[in-house]
Protein backbone atom coordinates (compact mmCIF):
# COMPACT_ATOMS: atom_id res chain seq x y z
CA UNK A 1 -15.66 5.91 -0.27
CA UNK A 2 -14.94 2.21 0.63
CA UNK A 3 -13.17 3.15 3.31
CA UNK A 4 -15.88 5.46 4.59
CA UNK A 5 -18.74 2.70 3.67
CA UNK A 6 -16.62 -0.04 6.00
CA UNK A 7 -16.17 2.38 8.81
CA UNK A 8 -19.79 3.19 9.10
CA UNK A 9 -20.65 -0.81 9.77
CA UNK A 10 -17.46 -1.16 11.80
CA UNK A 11 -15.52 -3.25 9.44
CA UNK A 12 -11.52 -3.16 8.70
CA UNK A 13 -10.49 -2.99 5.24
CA UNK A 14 -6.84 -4.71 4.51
CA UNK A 15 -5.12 -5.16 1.45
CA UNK A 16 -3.97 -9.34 1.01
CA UNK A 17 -0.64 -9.60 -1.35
CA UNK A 18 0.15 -6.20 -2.51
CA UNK A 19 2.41 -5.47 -5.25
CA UNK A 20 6.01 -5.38 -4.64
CA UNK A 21 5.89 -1.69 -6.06
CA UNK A 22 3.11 -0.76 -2.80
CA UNK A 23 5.38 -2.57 -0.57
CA UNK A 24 8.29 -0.97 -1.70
CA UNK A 25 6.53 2.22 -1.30
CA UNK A 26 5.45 1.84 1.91
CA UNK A 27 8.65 0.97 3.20
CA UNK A 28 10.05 4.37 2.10
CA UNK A 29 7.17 6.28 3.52
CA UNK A 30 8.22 4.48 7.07
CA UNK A 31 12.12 5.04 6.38
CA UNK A 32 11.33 8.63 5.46
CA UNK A 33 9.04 8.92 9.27
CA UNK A 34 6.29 10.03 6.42
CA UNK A 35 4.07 7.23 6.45
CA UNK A 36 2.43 8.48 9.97
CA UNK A 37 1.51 11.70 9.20
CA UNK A 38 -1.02 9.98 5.97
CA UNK A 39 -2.44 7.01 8.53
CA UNK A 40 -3.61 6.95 12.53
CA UNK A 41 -2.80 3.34 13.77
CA UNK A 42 -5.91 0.87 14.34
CA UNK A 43 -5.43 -0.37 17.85
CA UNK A 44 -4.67 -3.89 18.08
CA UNK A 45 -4.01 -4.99 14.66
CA UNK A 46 -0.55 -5.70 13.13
CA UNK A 47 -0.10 -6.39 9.38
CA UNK A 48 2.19 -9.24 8.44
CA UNK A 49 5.74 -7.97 8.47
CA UNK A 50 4.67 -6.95 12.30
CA UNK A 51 4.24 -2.97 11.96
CA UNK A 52 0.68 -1.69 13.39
CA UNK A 53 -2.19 -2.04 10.74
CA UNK A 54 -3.13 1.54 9.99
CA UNK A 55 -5.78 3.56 8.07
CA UNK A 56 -6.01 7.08 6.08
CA UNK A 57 -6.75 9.63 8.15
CA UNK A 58 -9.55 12.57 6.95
CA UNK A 59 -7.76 15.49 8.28
């Protein structure tokens, strides 16, 4: 819903400090070639360890 809610007024939603536990998890879902089949990259945008800022995809 958030996601959907910043979407509609063209806003990008970005999590600050996450957990080590999400970061640890999202480092296994890029290992594992996993992690790009649950986003589609946001052009332009790079989080800060460098890899393309990303959202969920729908479908």
């Amino acid at each position: 819903m958030v996601r959907r809610r910043t979407r509609a007024v063209g806003a990008t939603l970005h999590l600050d400090h996450r957990p080590d536990v999400l970061e640890r998890l999202l480092r296994l879902l890029r290992l594992t070639n996993v992690l790009e089949h649950l986003t589609v990259p946001v052009t332009g945008e790079e989080t800060r360890d460098g890899h393309p800022r990303t959202e969920r995809c729908d479908g």
